[in-house]
N, C-alpha and C. Protein backbone atom coordinates (compact mmCIF):
# COMPACT_ATOMS: atom_id res chain seq x y z
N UNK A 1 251.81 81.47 64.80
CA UNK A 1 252.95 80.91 64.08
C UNK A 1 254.17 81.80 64.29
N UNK A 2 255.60 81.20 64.47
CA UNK A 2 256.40 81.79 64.83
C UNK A 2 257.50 82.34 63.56
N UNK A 3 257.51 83.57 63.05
CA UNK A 3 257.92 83.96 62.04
C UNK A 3 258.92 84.65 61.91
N UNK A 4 259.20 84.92 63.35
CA UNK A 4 260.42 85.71 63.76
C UNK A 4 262.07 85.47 64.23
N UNK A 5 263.05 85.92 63.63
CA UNK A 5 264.46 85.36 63.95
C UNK A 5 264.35 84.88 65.50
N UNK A 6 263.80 86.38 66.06
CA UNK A 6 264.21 86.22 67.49
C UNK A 6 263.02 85.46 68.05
N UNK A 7 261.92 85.63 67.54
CA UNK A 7 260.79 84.41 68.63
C UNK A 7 261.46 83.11 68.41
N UNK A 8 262.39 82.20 67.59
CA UNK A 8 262.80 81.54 67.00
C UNK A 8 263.74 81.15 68.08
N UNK A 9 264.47 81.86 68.14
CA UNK A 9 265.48 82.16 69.20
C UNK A 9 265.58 81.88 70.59
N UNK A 10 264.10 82.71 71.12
CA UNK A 10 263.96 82.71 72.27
C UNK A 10 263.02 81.35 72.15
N UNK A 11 262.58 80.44 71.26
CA UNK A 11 262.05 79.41 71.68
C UNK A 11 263.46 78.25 71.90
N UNK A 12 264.00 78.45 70.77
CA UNK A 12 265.25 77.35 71.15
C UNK A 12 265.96 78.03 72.47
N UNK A 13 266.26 78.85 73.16
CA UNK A 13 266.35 78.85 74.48
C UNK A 13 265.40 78.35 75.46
N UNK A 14 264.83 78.71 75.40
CA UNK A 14 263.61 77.86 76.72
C UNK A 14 264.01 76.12 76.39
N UNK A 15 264.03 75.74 74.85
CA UNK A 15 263.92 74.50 74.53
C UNK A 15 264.90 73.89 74.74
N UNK A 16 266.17 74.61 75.12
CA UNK A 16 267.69 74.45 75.50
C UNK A 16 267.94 73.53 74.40
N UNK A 17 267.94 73.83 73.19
CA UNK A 17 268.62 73.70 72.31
C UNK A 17 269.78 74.24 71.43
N UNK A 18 269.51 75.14 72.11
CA UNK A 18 271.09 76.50 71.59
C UNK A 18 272.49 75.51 72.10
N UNK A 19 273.45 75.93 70.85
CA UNK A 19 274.96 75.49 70.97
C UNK A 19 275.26 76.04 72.54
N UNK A 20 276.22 75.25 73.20
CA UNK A 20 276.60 76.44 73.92
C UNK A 20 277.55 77.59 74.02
N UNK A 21 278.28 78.29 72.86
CA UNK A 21 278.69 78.97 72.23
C UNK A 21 277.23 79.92 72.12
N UNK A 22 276.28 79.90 71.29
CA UNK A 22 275.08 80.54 71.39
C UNK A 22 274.39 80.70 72.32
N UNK A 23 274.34 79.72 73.16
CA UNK A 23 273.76 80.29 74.38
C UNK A 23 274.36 81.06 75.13
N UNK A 24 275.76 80.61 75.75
CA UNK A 24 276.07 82.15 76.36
C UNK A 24 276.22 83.58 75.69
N UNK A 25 276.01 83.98 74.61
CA UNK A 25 276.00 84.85 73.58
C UNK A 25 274.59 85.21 74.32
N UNK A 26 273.71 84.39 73.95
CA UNK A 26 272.32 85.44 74.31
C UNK A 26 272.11 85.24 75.84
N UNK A 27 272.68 84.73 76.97
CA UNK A 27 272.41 85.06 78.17
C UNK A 27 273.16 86.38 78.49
N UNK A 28 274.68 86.55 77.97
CA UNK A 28 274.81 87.81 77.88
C UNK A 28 274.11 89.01 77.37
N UNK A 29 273.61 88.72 76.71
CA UNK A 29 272.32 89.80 75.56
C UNK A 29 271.00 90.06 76.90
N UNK A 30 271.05 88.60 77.15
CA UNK A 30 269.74 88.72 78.20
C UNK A 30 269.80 89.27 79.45
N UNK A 31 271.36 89.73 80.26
CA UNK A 31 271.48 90.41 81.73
C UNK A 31 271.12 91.37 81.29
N UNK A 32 271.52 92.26 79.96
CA UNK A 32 271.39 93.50 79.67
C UNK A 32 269.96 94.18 78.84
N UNK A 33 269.59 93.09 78.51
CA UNK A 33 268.59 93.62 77.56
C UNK A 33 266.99 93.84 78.18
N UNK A 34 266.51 94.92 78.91
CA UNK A 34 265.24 94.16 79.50
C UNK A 34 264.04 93.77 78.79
N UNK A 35 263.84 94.59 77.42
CA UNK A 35 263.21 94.19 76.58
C UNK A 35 263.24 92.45 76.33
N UNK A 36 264.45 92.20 76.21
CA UNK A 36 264.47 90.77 75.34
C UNK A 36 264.06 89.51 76.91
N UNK A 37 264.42 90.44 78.32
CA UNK A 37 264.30 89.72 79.30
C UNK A 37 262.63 89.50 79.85
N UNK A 38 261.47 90.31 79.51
CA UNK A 38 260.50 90.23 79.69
C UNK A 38 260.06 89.70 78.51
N UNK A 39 260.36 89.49 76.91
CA UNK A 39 259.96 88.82 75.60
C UNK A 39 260.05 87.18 76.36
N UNK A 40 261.25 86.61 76.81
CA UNK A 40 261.57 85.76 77.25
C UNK A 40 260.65 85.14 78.71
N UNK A 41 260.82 86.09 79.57
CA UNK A 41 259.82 85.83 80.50
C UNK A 41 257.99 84.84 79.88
N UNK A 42 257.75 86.08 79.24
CA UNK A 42 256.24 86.09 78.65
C UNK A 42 256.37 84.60 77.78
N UNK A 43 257.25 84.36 76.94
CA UNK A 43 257.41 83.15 76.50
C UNK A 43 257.77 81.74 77.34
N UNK A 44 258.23 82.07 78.62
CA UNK A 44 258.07 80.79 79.09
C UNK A 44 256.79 80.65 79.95
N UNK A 45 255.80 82.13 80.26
CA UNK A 45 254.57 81.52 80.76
C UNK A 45 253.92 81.25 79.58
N UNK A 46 253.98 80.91 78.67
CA UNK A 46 252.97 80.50 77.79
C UNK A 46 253.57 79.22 77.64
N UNK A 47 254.73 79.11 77.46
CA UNK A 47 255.39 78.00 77.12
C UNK A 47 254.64 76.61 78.44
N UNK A 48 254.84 76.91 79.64
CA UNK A 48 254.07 76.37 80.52
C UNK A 48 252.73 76.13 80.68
N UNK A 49 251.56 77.08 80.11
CA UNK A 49 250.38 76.93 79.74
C UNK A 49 250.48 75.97 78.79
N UNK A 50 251.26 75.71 77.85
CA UNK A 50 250.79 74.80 76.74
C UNK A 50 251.00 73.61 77.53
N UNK A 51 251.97 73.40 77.59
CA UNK A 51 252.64 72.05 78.72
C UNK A 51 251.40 71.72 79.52
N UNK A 52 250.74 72.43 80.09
CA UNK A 52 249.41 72.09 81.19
C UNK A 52 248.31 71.69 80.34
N UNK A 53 248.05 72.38 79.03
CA UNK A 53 247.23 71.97 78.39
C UNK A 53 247.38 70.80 77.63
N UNK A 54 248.74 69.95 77.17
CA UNK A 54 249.09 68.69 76.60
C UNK A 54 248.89 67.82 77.61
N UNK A 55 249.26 68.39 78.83
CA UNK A 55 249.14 67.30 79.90
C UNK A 55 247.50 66.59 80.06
N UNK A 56 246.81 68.09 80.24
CA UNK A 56 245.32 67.78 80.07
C UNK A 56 244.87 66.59 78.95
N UNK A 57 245.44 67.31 77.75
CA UNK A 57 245.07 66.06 76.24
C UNK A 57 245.34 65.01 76.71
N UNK A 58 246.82 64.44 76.99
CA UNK A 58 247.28 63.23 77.48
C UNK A 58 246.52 62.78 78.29
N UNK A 59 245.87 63.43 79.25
CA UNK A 59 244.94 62.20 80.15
C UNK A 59 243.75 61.78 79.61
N UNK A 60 243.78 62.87 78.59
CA UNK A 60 242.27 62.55 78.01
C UNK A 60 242.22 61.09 77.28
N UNK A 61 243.79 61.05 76.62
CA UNK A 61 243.99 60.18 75.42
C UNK A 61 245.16 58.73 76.10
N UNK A 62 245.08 59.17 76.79
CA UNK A 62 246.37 57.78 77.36
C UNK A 62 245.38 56.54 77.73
N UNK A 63 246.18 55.54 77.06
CA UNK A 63 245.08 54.26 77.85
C UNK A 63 245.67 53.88 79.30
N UNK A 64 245.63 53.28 80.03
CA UNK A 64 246.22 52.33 81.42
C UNK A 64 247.37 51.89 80.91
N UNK A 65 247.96 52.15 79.90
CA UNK A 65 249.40 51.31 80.05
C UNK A 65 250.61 52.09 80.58
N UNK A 66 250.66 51.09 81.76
CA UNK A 66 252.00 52.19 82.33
C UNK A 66 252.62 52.85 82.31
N UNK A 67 253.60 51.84 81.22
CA UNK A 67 255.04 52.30 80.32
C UNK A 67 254.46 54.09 79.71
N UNK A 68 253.28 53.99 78.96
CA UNK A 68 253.22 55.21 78.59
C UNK A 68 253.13 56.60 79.80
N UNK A 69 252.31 55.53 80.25
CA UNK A 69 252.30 56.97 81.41
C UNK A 69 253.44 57.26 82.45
N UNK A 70 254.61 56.45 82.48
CA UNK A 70 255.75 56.66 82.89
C UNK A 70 256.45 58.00 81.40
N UNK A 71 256.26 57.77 80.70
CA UNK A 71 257.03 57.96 79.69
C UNK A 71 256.35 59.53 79.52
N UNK A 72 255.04 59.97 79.65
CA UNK A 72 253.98 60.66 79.64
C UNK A 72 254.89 61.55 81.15
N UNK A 73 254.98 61.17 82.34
CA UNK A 73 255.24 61.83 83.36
C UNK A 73 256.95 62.42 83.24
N UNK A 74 257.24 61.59 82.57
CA UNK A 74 258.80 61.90 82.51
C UNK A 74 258.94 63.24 81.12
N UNK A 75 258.02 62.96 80.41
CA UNK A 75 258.14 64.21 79.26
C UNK A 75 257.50 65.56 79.92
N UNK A 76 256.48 65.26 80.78
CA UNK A 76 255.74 66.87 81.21
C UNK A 76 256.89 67.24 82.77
N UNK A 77 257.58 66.38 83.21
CA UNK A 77 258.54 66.88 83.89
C UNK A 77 259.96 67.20 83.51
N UNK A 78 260.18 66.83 82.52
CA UNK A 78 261.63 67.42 81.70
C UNK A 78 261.04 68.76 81.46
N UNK A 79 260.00 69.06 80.47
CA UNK A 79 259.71 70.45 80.17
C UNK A 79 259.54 70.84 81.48
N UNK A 80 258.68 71.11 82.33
CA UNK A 80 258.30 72.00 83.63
C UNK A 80 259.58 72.40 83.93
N UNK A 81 260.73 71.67 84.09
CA UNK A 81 261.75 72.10 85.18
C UNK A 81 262.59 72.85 83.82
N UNK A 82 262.16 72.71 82.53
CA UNK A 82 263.31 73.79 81.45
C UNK A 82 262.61 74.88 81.59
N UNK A 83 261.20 74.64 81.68
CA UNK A 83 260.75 76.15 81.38
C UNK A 83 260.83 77.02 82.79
N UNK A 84 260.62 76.36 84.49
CA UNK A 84 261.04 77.09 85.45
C UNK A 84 262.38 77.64 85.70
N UNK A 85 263.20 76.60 85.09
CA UNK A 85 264.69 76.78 85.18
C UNK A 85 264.52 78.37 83.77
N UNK A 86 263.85 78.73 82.92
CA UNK A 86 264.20 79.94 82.38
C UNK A 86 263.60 80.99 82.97
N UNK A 87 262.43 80.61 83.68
CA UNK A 87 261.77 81.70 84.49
C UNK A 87 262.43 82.09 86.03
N UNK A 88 263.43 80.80 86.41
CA UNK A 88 263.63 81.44 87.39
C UNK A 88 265.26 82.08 86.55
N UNK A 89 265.55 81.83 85.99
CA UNK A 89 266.81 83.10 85.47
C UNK A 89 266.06 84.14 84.97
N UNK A 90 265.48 84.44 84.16
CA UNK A 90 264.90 85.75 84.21
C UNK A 90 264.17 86.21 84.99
N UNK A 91 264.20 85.81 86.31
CA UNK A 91 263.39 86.34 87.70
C UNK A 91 264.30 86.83 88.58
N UNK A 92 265.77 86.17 87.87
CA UNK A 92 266.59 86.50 89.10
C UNK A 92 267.66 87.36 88.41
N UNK A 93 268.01 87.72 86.99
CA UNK A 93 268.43 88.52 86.17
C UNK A 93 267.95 90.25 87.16
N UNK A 94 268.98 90.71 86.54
CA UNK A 94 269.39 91.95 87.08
C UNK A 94 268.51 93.39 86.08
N UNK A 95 267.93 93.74 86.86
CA UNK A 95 267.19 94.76 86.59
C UNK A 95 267.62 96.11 85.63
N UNK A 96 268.29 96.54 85.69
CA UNK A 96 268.79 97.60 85.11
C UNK A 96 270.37 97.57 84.59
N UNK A 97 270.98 97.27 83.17
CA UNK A 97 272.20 96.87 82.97
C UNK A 97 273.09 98.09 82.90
N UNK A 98 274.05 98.33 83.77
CA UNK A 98 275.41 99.37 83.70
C UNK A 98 275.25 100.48 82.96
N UNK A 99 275.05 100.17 81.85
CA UNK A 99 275.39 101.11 80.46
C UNK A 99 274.07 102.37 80.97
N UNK A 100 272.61 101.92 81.05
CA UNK A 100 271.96 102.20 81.17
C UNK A 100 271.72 103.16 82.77
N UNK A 101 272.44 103.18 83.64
CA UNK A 101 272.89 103.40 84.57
C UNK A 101 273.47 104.58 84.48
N UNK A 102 274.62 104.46 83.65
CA UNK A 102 275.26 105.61 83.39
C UNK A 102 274.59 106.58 82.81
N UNK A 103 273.51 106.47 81.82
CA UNK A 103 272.76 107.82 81.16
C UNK A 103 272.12 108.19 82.29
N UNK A 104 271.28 107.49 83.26
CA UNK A 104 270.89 108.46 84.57
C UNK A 104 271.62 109.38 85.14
N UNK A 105 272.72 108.76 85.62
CA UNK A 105 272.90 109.50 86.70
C UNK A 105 274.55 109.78 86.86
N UNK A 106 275.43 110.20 85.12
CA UNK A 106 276.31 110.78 84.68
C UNK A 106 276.16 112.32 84.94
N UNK A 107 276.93 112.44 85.54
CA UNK A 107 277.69 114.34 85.28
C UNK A 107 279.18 114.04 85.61
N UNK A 108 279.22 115.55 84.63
CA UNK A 108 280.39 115.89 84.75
C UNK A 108 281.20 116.36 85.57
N UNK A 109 282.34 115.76 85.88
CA UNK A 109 283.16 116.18 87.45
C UNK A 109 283.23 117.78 87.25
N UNK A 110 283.41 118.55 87.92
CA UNK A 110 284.25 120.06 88.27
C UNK A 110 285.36 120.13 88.35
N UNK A 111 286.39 120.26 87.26
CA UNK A 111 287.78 120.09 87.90
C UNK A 111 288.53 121.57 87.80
N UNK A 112 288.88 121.87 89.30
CA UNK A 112 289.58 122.94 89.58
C UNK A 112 290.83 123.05 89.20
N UNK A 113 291.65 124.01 88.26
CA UNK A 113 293.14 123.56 88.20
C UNK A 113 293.99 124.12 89.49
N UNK A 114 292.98 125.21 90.30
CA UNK A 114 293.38 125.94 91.27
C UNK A 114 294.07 125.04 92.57
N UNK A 115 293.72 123.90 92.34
CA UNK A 115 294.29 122.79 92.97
C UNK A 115 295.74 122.64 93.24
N UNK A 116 296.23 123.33 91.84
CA UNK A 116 297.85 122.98 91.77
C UNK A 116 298.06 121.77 91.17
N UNK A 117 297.31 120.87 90.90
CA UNK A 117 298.20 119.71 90.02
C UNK A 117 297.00 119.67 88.26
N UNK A 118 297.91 120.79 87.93
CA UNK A 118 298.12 120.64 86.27
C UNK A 118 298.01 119.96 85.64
N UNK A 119 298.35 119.03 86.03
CA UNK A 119 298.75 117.57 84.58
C UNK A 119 297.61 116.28 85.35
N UNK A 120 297.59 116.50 86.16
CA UNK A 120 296.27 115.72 86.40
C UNK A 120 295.08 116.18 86.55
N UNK A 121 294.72 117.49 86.74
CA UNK A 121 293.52 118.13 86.30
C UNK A 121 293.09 118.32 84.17
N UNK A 122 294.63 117.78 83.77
CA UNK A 122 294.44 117.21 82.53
C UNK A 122 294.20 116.19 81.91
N UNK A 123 294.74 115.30 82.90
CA UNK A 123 294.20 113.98 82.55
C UNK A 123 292.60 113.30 83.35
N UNK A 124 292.11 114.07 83.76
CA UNK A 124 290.94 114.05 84.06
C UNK A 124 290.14 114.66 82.52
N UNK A 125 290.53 115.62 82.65
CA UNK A 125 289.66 116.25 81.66
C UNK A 125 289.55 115.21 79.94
N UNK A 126 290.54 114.83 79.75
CA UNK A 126 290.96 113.87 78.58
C UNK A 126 289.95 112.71 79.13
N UNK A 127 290.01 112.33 80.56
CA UNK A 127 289.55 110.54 80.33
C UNK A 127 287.99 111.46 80.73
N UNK A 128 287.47 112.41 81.16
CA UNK A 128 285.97 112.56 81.00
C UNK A 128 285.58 113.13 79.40
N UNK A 129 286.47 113.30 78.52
CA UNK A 129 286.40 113.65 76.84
C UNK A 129 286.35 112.40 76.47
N UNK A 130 287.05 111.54 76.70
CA UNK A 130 286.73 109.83 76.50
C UNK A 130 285.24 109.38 76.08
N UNK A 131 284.41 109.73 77.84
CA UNK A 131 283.57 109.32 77.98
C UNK A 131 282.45 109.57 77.15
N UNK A 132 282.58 110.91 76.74
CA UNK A 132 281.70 111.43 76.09
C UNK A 132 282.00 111.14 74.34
N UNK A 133 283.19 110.51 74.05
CA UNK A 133 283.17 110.06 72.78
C UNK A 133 283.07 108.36 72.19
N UNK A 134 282.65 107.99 73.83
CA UNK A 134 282.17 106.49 73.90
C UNK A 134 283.36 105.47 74.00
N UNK A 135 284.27 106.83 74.64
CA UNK A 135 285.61 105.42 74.60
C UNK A 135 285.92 105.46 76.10
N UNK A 136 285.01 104.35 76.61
CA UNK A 136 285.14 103.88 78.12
C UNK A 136 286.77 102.98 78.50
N UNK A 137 287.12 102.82 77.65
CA UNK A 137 287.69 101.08 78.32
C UNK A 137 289.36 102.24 78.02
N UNK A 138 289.11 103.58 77.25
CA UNK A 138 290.54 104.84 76.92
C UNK A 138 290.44 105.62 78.16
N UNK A 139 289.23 105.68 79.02
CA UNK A 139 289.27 106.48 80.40
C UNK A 139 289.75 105.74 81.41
N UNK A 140 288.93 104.02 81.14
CA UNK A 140 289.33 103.56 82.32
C UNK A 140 291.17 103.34 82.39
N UNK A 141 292.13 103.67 81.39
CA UNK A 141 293.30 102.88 81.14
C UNK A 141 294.13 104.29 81.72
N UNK A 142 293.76 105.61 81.62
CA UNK A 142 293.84 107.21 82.18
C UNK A 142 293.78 106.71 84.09
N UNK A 143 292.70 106.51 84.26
CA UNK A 143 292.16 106.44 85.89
C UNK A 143 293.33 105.40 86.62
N UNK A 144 294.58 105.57 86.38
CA UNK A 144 295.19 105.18 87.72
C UNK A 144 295.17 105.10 88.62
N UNK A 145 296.35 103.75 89.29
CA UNK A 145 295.89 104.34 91.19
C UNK A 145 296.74 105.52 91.50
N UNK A 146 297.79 106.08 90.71
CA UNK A 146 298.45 107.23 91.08
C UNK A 146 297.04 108.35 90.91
N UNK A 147 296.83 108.11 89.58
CA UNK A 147 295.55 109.56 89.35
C UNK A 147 294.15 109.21 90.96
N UNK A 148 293.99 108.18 90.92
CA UNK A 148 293.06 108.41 92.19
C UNK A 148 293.37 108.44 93.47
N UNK A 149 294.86 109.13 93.55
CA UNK A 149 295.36 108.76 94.92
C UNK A 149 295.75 110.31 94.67
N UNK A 150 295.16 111.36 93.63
CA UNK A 150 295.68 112.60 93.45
C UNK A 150 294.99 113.44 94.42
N UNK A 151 295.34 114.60 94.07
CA UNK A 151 294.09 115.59 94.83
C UNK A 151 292.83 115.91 94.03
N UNK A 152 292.73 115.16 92.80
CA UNK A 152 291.52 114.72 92.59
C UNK A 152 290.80 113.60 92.80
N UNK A 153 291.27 113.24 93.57
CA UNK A 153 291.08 111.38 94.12
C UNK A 153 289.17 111.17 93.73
N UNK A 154 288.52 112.21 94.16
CA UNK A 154 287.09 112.06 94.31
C UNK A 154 286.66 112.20 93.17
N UNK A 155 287.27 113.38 92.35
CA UNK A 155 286.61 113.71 90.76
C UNK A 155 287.03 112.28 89.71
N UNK A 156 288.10 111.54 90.23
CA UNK A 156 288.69 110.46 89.41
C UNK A 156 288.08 108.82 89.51
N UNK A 157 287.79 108.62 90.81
CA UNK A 157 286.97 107.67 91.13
C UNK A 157 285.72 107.83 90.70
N UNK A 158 285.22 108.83 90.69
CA UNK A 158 283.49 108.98 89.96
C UNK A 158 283.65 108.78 88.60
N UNK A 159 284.77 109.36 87.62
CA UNK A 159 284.61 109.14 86.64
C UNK A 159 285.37 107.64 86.53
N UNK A 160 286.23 106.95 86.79
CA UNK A 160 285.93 105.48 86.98
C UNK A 160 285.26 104.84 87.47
N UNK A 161 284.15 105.58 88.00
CA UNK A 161 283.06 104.66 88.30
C UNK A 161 281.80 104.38 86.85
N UNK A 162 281.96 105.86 86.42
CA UNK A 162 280.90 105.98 85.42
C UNK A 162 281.33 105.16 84.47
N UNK A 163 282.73 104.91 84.06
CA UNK A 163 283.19 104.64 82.85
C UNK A 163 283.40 103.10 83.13
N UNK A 164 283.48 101.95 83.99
CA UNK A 164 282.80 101.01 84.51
C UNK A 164 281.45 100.71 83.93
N UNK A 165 280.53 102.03 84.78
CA UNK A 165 279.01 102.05 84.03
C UNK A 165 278.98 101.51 82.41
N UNK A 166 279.95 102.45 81.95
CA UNK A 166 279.56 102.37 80.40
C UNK A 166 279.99 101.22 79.79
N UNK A 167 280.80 100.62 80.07
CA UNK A 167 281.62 99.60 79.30
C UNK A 167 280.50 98.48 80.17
N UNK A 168 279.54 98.70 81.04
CA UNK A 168 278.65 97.29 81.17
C UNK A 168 279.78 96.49 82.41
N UNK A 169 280.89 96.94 82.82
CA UNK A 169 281.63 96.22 84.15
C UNK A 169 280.88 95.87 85.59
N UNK A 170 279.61 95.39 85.07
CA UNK A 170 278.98 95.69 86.45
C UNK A 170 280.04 95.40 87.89
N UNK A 171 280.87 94.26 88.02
CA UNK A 171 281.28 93.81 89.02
C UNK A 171 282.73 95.24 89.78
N UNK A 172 283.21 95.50 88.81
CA UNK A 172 284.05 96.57 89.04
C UNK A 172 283.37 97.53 89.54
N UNK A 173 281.77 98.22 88.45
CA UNK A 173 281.45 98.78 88.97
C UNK A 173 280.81 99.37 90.41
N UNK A 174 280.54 97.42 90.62
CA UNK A 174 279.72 97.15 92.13
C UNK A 174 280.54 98.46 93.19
N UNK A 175 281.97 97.26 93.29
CA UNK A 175 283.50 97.43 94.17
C UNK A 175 283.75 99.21 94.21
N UNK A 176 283.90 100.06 92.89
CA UNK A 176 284.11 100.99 93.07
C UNK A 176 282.77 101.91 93.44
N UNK A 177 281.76 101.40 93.36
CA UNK A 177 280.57 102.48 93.41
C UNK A 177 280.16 102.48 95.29
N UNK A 178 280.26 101.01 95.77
CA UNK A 178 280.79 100.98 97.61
C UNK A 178 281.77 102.06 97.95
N UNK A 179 282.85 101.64 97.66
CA UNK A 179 284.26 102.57 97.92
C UNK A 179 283.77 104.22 97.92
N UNK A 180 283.32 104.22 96.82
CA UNK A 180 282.72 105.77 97.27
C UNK A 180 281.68 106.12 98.15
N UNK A 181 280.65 105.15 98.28
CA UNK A 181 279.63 105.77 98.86
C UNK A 181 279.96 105.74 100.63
N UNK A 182 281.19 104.56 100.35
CA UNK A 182 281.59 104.74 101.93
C UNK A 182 281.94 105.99 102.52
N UNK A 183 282.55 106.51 101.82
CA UNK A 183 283.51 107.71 101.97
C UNK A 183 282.78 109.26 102.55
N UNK A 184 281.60 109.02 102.23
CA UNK A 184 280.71 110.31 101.97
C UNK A 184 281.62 111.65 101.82
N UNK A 185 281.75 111.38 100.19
CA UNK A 185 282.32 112.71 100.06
C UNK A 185 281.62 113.50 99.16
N UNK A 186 281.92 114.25 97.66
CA UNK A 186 281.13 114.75 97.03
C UNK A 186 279.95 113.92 96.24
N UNK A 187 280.34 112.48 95.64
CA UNK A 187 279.74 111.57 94.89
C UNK A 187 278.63 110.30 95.59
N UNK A 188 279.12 110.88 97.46
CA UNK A 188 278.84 109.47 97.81
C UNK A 188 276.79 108.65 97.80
N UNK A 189 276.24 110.35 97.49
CA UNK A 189 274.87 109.38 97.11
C UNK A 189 274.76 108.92 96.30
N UNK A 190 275.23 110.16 94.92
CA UNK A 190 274.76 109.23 93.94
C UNK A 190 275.28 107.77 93.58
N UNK A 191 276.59 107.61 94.44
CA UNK A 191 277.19 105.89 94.47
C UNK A 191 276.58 105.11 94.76
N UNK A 192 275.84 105.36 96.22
CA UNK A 192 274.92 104.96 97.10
C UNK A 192 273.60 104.03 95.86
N UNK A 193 272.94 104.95 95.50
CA UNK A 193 271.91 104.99 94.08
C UNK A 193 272.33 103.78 93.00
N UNK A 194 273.25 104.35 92.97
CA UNK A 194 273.93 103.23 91.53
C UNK A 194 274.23 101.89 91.71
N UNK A 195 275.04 102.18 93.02
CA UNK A 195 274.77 100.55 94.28
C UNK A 195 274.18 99.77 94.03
N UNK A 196 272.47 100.12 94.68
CA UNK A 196 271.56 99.81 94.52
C UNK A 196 270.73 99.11 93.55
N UNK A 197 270.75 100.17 92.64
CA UNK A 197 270.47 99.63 91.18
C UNK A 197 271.35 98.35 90.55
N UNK A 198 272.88 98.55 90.81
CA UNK A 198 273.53 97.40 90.28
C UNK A 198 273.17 96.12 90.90
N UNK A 199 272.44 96.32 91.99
CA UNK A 199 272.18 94.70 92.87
C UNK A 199 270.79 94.62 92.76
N UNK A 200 269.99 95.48 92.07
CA UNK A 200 268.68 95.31 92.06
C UNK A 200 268.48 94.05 90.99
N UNK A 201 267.60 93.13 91.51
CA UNK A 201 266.91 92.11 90.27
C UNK A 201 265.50 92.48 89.99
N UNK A 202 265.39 91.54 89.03
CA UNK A 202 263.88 90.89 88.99
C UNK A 202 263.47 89.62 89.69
N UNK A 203 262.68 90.23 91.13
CA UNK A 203 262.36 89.17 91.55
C UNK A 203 260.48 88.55 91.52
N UNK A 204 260.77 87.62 90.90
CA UNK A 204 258.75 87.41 91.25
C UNK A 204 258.58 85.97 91.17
C-alpha cells in the first residue's frame, strides 16, 4: 500500500497525471536527484510487471467479444508505452548532477599577486570567497570576460567553471569545462573529467 507523499508522486508520474506545471517541477528534481531517479526507475519496472500480470488475468477472463478485446489491447498498450516512455527518460537522464560535481573535484585556485595585477588577483579571491559561502550565481557575475582575458585568465575560468558546477548550469558548464580542457593548461584534466561526467548518462 502506498503511504507515501513521494511514492504517491512518483506513481502519478509514471501515470502522467501530474499538472504540467508539476511535472516539470519534478523532472527537474529528477535530472538531479539520483536517488529519486533510481526510486522512479524501480517503480516503473514493477509498474510493468503488474501490467503483464493484468494482461495475463484478462485473457484468463475475457470472453470472444471483440470490442472488448480491442478495448483490452488498446488499455495494455497505452500503459506499456507510459511506463517505457518513463524508463526510457530515466535511462537516458544524466548521471551525476553539476552541484555534485563540484564537491569532487573543487580546489582552490593559487593566486599569485606577484603577477602584478592587484585588483584582479582580488577579485578572484572575492568570487572564490563566494564560492565557499554558497553564493555561485555572486562569483559567476565577478568572472568577466575582461577578468578571464586577465593574467589570471586560467585561475578565472576554473573558478567559472566550478561556480557553473554549483549553481547546477550544466550547459554553461558543458561549453566552459571544453574551452579549458582544450587549452591544456593548469586545469585542463580535471576539465577533461568533469566533461565527461557532465555527458555521462544512465544508459540500460
Amino acid at each position: 500500500m502506498i503511504d507515501t507523499y513521494r511514492d504517491k508522486q512518483i506513481d502519478r508520474f509514471i501515470n502522467n497525471e501530474m499538472a504540467p506545471e508539476e511535472r516539470a517541477v519534478f523532472i527537474r528534481e529528477l535530472e538531479t536527484d539520483g536517488e529519486l531517479q533510481q526510486q522512479v526507475k524501480l517503480r516503473g519496472l514493477l509498474a510493468e510487471a503488474e501490467i503483464r500480470e493484468a494482461e495475463k488475468e484478462a485473457l484468463r477472463t475475457l470472453t470472444g467479444n471483440s470490442r472488448r478485446k480491442r478495448l483490452r489491447r488498446l488499455w495494455s498498450g497505452a500503459a506499456a508505452a507510459i511506463v517505457l516512455g518513463v524508463l526510457f527518460f530515466v535511462g537516458n537522464s544524466h548521471r551525476y548532477a553539476p552541484a555534485d560535481i563540484f564537491r569532487t573535484y573543487y580546489v582552490e585556485p593559487v593566486i599569485e599577486p606577484s603577477r602584478g595585477g592587484n585588483e584582479t588577483a582580488a577579485i578572484l579571491h572575492t568570487a572564490s570567497g563566494y564560492l565557499k559561502q554558497e553564493r555561485a550565481q555572486d562569483a559567476i557575475a565577478l568572472l568577466t570576460p575582461q577578468i578571464l582575458d586577465s593574467e589570471y585568465g586560467e585561475e578565472a575560468e576554473w573558478l567559472l567553471l566550478c561556480a557553473y558546477l554549483y549553481d547546477n548550469n550544466r550547459e554553461k558548464a558543458k561549453v566552459t569545462a571544453e574551452a579549458i580542457s582544450r587549452k591544456d593548461g593548469l586545469y585542463a584534466t580535471e576539465a577533461a573529467a568533469i566533461l565527461k561526467q557532465l555527458n555521462e548518462k544512465y544508459l540500460f
